[in-house]
PDB file of N, CA and C in Angstrom:
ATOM      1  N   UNK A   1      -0.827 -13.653   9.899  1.00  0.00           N
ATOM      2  CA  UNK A   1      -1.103 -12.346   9.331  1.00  0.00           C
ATOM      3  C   UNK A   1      -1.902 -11.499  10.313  1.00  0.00           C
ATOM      4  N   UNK A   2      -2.894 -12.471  10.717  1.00  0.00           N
ATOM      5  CA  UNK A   2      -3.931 -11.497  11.933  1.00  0.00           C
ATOM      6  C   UNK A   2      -3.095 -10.997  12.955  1.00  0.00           C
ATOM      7  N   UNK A   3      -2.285 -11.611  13.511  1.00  0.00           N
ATOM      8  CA  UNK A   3      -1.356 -11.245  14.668  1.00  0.00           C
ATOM      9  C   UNK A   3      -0.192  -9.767  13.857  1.00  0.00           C
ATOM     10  N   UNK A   4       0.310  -9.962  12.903  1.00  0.00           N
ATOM     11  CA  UNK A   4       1.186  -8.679  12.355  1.00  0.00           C
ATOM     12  C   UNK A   4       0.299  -7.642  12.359  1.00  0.00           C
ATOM     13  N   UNK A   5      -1.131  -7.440  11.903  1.00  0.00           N
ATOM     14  CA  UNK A   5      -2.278  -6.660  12.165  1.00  0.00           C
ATOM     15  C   UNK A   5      -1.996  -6.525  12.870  1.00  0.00           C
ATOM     16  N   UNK A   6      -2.178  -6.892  13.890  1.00  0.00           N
ATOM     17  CA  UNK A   6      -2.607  -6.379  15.642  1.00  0.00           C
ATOM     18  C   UNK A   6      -1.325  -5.714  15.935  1.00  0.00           C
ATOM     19  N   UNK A   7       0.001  -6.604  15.880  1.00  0.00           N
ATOM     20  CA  UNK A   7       1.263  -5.505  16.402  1.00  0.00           C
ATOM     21  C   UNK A   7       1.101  -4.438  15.697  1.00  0.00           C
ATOM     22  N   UNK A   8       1.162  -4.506  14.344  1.00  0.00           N
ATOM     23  CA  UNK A   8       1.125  -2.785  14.020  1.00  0.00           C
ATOM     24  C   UNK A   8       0.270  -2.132  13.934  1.00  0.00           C
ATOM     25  N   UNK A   9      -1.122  -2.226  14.477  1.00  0.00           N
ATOM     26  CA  UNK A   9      -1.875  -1.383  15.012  1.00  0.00           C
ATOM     27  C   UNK A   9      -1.639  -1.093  16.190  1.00  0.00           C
ATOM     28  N   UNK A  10      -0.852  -1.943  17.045  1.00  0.00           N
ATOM     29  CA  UNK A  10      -0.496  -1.183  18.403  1.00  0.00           C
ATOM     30  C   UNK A  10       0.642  -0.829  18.408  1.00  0.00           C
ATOM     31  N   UNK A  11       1.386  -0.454  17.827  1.00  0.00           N
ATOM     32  CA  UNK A  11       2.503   0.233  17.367  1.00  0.00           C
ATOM     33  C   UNK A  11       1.882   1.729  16.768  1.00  0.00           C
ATOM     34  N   UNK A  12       0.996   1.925  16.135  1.00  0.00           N
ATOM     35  CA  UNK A  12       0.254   3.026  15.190  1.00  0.00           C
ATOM     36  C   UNK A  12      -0.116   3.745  16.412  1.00  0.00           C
ATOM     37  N   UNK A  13      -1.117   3.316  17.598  1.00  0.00           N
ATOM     38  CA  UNK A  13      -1.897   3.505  18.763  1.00  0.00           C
ATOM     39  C   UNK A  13      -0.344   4.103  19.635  1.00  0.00           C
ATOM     40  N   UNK A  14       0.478   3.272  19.536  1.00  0.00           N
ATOM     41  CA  UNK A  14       1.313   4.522  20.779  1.00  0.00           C
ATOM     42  C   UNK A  14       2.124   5.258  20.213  1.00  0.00           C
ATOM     43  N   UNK A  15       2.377   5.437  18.766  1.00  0.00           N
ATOM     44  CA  UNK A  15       2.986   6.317  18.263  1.00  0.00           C
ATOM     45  C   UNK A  15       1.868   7.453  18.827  1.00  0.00           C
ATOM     46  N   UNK A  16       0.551   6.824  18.022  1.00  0.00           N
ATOM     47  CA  UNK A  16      -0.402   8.424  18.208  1.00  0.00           C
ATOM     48  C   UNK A  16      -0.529   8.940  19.722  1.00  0.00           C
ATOM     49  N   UNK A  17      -0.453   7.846  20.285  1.00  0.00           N
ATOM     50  CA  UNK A  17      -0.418   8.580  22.233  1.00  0.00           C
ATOM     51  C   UNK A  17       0.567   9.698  22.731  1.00  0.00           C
ATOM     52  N   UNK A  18       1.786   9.144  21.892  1.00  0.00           N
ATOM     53  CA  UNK A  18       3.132  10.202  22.521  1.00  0.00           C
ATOM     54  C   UNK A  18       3.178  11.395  21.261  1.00  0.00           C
ATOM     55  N   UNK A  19       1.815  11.462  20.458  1.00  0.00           N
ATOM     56  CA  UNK A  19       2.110  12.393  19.858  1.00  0.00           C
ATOM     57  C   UNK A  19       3.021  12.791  18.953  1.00  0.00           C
ATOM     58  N   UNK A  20       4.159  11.788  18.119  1.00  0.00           N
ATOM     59  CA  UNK A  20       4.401  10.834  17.536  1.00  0.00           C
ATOM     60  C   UNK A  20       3.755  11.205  16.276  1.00  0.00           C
ATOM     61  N   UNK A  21       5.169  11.263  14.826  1.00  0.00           N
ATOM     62  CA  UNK A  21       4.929  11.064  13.154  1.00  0.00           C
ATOM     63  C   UNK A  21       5.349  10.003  13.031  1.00  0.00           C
ATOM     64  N   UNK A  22       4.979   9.432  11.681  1.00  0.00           N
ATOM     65  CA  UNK A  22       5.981   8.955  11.130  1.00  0.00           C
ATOM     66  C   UNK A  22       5.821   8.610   9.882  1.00  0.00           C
ATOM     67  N   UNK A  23       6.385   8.348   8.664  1.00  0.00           N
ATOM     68  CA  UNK A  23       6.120   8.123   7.433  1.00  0.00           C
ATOM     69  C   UNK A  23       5.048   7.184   6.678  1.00  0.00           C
ATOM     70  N   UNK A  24       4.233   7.340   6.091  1.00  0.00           N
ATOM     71  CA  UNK A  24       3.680   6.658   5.661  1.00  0.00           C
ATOM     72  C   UNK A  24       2.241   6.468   6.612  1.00  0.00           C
ATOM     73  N   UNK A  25       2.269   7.458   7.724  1.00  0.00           N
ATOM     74  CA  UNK A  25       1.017   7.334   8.046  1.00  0.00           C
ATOM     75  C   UNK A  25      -0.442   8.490   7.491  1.00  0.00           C
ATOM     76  N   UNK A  26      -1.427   8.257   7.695  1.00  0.00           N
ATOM     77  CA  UNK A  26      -2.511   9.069   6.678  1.00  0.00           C
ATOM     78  C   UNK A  26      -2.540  10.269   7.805  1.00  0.00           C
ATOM     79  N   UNK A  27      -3.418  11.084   6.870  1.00  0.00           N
ATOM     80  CA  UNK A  27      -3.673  12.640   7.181  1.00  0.00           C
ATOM     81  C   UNK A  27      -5.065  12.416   8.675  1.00  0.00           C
ATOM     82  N   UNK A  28      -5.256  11.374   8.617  1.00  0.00           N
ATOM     83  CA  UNK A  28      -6.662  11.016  10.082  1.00  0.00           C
ATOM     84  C   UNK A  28      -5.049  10.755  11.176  1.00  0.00           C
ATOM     85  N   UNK A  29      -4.706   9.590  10.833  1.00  0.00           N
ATOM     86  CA  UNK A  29      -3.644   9.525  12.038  1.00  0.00           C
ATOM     87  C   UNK A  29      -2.916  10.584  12.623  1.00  0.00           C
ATOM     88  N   UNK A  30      -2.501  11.333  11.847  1.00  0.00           N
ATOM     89  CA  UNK A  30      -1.830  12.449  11.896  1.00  0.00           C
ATOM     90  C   UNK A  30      -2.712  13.426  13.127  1.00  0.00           C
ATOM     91  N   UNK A  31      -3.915  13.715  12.064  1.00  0.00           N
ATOM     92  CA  UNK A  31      -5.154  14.404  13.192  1.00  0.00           C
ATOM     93  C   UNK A  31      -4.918  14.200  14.840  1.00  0.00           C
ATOM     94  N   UNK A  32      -5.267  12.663  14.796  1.00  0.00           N
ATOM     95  CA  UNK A  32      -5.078  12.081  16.207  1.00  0.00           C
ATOM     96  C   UNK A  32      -3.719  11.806  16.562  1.00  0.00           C
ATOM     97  N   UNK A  33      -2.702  12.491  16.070  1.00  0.00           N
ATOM     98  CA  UNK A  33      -1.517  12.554  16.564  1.00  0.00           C
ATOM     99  C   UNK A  33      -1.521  13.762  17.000  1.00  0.00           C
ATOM    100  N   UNK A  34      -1.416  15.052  16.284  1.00  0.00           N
ATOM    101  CA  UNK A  34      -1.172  16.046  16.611  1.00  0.00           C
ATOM    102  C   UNK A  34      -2.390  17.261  16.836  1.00  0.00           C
ATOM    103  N   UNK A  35      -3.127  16.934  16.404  1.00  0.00           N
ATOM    104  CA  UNK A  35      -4.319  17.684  16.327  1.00  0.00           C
ATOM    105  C   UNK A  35      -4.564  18.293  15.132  1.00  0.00           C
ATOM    106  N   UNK A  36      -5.461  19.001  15.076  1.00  0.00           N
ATOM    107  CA  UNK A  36      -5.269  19.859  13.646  1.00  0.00           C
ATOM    108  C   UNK A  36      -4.513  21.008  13.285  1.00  0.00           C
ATOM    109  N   UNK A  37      -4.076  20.721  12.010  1.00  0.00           N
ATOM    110  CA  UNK A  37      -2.937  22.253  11.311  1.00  0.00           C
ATOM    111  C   UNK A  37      -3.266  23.121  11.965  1.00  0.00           C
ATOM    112  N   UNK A  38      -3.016  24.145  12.041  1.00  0.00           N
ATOM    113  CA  UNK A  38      -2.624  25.779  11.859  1.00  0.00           C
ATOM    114  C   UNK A  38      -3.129  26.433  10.901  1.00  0.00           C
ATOM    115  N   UNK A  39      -2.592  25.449   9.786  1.00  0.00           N
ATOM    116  CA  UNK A  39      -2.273  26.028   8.443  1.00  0.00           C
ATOM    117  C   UNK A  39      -2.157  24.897   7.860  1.00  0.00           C
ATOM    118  N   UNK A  40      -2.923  24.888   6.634  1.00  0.00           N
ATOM    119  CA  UNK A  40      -2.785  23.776   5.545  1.00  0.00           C
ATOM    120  C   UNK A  40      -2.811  24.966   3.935  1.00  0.00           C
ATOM    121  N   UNK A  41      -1.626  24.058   3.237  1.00  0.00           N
ATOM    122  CA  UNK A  41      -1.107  24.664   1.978  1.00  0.00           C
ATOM    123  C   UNK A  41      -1.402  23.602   1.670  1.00  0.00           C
ATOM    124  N   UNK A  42      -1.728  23.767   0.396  1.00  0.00           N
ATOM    125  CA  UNK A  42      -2.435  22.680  -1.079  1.00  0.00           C
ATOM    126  C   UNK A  42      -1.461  22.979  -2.059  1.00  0.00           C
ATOM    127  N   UNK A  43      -1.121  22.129  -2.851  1.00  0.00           N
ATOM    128  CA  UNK A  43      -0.882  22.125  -4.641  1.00  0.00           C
ATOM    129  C   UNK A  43      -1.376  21.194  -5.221  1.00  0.00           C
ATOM    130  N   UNK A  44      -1.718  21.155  -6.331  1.00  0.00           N
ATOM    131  CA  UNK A  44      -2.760  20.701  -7.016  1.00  0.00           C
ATOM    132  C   UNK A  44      -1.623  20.460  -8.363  1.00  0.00           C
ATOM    133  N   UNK A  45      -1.352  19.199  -9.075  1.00  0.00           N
ATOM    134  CA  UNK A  45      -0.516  18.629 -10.066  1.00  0.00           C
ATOM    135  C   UNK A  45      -1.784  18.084 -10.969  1.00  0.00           C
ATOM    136  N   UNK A  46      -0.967  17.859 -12.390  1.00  0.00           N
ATOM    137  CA  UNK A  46      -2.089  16.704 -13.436  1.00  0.00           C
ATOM    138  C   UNK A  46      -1.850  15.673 -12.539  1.00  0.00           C
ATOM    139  N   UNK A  47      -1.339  14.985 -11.910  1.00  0.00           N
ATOM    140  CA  UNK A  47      -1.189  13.784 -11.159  1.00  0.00           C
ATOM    141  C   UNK A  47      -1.597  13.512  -9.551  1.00  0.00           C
ATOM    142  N   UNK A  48      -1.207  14.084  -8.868  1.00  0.00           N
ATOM    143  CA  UNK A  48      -1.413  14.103  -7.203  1.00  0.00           C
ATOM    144  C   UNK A  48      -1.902  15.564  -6.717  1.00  0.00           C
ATOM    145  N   UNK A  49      -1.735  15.511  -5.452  1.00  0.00           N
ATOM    146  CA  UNK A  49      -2.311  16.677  -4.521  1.00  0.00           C
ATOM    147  C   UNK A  49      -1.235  16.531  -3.688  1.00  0.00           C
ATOM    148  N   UNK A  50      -0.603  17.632  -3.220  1.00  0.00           N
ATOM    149  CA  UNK A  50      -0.004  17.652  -1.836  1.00  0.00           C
ATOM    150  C   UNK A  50       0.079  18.662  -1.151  1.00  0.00           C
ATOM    151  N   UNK A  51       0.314  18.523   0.083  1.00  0.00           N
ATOM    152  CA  UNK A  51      -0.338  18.961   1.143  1.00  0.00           C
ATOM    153  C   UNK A  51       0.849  19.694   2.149  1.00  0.00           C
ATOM    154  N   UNK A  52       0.793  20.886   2.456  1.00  0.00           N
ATOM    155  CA  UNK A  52       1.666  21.506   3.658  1.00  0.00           C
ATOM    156  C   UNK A  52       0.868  21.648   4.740  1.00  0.00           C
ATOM    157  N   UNK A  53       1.162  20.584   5.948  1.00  0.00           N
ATOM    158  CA  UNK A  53       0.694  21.530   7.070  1.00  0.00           C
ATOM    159  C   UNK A  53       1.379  21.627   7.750  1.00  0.00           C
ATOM    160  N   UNK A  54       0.776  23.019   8.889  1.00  0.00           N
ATOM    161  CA  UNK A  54       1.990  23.393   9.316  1.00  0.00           C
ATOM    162  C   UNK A  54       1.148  23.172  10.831  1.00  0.00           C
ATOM    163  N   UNK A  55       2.091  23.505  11.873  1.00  0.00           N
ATOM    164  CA  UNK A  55       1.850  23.361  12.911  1.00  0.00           C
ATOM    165  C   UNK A  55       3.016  24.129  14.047  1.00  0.00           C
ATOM    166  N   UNK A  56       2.285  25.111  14.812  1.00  0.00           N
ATOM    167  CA  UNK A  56       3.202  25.913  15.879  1.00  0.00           C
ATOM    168  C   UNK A  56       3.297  25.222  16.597  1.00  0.00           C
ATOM    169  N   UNK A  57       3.841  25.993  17.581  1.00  0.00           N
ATOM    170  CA  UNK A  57       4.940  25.218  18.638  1.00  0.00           C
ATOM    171  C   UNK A  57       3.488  24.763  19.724  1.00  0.00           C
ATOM    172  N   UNK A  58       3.112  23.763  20.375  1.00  0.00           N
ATOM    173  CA  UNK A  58       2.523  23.194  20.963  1.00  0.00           C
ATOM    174  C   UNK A  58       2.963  22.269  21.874  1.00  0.00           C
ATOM    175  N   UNK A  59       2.091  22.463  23.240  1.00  0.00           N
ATOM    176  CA  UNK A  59       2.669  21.359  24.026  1.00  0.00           C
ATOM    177  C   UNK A  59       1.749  20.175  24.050  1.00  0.00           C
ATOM    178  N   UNK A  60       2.281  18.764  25.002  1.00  0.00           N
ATOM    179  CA  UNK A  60       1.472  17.587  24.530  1.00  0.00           C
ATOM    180  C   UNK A  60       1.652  16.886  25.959  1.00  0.00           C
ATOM    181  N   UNK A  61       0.477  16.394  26.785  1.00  0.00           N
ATOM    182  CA  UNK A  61       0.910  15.416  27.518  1.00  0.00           C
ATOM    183  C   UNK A  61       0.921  14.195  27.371  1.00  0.00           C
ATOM    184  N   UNK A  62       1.727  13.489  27.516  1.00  0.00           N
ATOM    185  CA  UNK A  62       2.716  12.182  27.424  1.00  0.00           C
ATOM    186  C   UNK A  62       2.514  11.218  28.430  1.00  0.00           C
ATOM    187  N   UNK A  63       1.985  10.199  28.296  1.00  0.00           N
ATOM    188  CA  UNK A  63       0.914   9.464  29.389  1.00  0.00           C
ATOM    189  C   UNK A  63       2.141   7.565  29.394  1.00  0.00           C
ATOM    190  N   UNK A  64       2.741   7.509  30.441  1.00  0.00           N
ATOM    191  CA  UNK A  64       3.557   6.218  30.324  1.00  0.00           C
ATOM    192  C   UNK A  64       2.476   5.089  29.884  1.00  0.00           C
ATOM    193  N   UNK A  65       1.350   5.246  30.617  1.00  0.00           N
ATOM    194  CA  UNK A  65       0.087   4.593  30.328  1.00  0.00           C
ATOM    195  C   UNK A  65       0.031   4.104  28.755  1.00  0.00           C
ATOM    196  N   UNK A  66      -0.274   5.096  28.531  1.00  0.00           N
ATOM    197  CA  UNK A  66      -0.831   5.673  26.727  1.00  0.00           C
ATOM    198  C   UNK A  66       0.198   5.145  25.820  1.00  0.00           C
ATOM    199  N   UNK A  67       1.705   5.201  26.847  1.00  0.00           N
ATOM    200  CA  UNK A  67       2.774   5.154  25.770  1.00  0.00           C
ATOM    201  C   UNK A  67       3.073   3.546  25.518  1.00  0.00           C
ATOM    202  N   UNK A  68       2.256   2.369  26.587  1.00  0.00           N
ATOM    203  CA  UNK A  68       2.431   1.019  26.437  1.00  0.00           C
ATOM    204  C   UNK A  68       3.872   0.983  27.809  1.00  0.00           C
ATOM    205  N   UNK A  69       3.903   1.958  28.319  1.00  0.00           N
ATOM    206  CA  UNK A  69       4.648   1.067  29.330  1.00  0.00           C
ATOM    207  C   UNK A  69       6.241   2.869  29.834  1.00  0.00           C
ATOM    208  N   UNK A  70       7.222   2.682  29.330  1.00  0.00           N
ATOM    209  CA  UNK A  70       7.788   3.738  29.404  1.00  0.00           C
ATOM    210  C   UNK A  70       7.749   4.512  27.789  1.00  0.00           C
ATOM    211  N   UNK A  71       7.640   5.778  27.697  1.00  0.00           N
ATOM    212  CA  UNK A  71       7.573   6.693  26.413  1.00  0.00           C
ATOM    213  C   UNK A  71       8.699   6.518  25.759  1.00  0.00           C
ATOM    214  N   UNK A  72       8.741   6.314  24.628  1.00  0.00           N
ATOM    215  CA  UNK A  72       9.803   6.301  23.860  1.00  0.00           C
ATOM    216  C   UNK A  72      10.156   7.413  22.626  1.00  0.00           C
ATOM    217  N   UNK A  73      11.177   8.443  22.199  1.00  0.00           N
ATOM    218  CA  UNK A  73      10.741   8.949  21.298  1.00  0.00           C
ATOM    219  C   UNK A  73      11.305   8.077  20.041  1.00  0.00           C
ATOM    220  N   UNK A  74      11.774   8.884  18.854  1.00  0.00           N
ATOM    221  CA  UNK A  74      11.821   7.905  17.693  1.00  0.00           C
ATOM    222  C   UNK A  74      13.479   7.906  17.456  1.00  0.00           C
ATOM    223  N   UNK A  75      13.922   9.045  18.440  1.00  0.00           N
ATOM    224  CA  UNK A  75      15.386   8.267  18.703  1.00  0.00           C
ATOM    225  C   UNK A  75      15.719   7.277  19.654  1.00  0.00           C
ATOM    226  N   UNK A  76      14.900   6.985  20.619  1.00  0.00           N
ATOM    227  CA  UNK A  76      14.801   5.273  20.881  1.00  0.00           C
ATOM    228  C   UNK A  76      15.882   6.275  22.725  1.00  0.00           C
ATOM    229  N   UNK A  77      14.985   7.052  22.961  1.00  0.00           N
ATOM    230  CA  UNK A  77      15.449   7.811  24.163  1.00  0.00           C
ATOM    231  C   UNK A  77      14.210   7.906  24.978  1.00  0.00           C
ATOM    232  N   UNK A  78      14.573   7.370  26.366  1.00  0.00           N
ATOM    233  CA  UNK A  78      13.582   7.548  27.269  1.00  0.00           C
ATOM    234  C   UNK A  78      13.317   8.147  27.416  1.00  0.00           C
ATOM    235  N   UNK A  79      11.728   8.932  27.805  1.00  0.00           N
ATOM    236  CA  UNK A  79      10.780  10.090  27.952  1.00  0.00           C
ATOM    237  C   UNK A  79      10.366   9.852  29.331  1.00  0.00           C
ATOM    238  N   UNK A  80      10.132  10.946  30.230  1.00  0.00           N
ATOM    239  CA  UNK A  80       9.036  11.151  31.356  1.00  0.00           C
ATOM    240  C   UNK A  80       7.582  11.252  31.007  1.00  0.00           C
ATOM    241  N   UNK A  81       6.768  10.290  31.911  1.00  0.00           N
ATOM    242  CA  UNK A  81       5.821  11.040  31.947  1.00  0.00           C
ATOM    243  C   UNK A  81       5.511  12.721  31.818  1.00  0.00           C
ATOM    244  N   UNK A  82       4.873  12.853  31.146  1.00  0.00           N
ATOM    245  CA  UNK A  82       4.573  14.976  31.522  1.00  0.00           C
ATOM    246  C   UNK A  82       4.481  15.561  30.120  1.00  0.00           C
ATOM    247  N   UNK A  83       4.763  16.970  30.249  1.00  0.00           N
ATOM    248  CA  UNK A  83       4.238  17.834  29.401  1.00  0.00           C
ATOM    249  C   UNK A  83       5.431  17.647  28.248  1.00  0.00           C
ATOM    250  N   UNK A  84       4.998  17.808  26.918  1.00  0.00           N
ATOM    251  CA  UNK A  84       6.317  17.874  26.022  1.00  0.00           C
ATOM    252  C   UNK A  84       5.813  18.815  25.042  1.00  0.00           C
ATOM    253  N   UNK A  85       7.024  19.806  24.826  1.00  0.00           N
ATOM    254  CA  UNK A  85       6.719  20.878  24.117  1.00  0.00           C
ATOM    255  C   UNK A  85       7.583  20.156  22.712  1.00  0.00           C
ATOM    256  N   UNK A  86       6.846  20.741  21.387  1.00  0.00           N
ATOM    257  CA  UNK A  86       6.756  20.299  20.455  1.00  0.00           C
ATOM    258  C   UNK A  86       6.895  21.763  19.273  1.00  0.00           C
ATOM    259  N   UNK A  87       8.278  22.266  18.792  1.00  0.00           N
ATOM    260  CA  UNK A  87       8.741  23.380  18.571  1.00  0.00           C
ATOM    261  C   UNK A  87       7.532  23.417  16.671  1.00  0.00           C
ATOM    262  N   UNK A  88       8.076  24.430  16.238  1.00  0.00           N
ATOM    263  CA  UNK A  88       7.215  24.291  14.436  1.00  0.00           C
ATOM    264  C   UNK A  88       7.352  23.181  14.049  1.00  0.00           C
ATOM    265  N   UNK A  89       6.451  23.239  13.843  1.00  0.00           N
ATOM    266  CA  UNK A  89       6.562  21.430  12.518  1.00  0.00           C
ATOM    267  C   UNK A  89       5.970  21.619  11.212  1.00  0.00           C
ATOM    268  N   UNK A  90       6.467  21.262  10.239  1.00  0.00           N
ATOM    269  CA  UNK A  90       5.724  20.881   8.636  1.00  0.00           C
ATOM    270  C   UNK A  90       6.073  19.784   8.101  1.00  0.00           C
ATOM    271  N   UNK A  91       4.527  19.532   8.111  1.00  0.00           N
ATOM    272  CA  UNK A  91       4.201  17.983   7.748  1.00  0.00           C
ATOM    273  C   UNK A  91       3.796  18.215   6.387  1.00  0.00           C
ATOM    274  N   UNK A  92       4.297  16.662   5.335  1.00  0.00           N
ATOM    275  CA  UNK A  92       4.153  17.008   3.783  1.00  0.00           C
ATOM    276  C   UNK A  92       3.435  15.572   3.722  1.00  0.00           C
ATOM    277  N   UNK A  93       2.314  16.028   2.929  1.00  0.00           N
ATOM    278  CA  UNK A  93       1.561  14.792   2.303  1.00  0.00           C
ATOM    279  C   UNK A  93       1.079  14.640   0.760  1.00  0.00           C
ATOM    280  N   UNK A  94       1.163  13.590   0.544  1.00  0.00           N
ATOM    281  CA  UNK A  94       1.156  13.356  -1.053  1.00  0.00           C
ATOM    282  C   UNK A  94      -0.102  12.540  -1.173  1.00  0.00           C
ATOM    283  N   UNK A  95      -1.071  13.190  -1.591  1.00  0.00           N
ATOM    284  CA  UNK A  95      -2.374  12.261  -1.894  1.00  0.00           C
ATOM    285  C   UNK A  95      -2.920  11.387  -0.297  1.00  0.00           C
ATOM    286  N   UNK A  96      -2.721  12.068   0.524  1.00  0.00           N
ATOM    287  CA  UNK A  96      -3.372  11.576   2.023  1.00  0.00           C
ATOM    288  C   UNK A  96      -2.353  10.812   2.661  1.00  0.00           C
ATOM    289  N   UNK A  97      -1.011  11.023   2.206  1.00  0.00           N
ATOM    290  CA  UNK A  97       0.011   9.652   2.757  1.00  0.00           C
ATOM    291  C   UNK A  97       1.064  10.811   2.815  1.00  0.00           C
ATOM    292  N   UNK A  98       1.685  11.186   4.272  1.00  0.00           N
ATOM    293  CA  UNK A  98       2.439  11.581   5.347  1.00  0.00           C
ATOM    294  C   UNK A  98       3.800  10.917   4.453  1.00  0.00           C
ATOM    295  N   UNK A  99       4.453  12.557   3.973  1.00  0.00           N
ATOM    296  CA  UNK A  99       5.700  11.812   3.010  1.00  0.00           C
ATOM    297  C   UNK A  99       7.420  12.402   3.919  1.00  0.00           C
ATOM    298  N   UNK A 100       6.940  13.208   4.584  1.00  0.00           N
ATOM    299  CA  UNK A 100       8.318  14.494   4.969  1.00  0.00           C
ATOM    300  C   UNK A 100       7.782  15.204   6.305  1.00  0.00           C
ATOM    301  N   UNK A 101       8.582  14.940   7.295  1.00  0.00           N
ATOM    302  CA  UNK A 101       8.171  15.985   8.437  1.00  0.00           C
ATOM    303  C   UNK A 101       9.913  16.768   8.384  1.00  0.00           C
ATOM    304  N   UNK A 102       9.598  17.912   8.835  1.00  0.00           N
ATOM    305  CA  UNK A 102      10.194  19.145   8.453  1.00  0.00           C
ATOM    306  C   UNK A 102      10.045  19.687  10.122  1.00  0.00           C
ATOM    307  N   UNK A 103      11.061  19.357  11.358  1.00  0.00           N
ATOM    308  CA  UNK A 103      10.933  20.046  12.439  1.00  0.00           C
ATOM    309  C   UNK A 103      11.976  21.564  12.293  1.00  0.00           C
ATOM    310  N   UNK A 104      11.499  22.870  13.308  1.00  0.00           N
ATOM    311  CA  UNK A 104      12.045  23.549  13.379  1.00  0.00           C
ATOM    312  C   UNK A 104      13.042  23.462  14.941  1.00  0.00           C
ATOM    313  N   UNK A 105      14.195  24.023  14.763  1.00  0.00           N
ATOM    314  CA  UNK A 105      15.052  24.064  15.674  1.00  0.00           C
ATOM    315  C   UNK A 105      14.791  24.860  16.769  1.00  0.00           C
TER     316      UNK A 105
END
């Protein structure tokens, strides 16, 4: 069990390096993924909270280092080292848990 810990915390660690979503991760990871919103939209239910943030177009440097070896994105396509521009994004969270990313074209 201690060892599945550890891989997927270092799995979590180079997602957040290459700047990198992905489902089911919290609104801190996110932070240290992308930095902070732009813009955060709230709704408020008898049941949950959820969350719009949004995020402009931003660039990110991309460290082979950082990335565990060569960058990978999450279509499983090799990346360069260097700058990566990162077009609108809206990220949806449901009670602190990363449910829907929403990229713009």
């Amino acid at each position: 069990i201690a060892a599945n810990e550890a891989q997927n915390r270092a799995k979590i660690e180079q997602t957040i390096a290459r700047h990198e979503l992905f489902i089911g991760m919290t609104s801190e990871q996110c932070v240290q993924s992308r930095g902070k919103p732009d813009k955060i939209n709230i709704t408020t239910t008898s049941d949950r909270r959820e969350e719009q943030w949004v995020y402009s177009g931003r660039q990110y440097w991309v460290s082979s280092q950082a990335a565990g070896g060569t960058a990978l994105t999450t279509v499983n396509e090799q990346i360069a080292e260097g700058w990566r521009y990162l077009a609108t994004c809206y990220v949806y969270f449901e009670n602190g848990i990363l449910t829907a990313v929403q990229d713009s074209q």
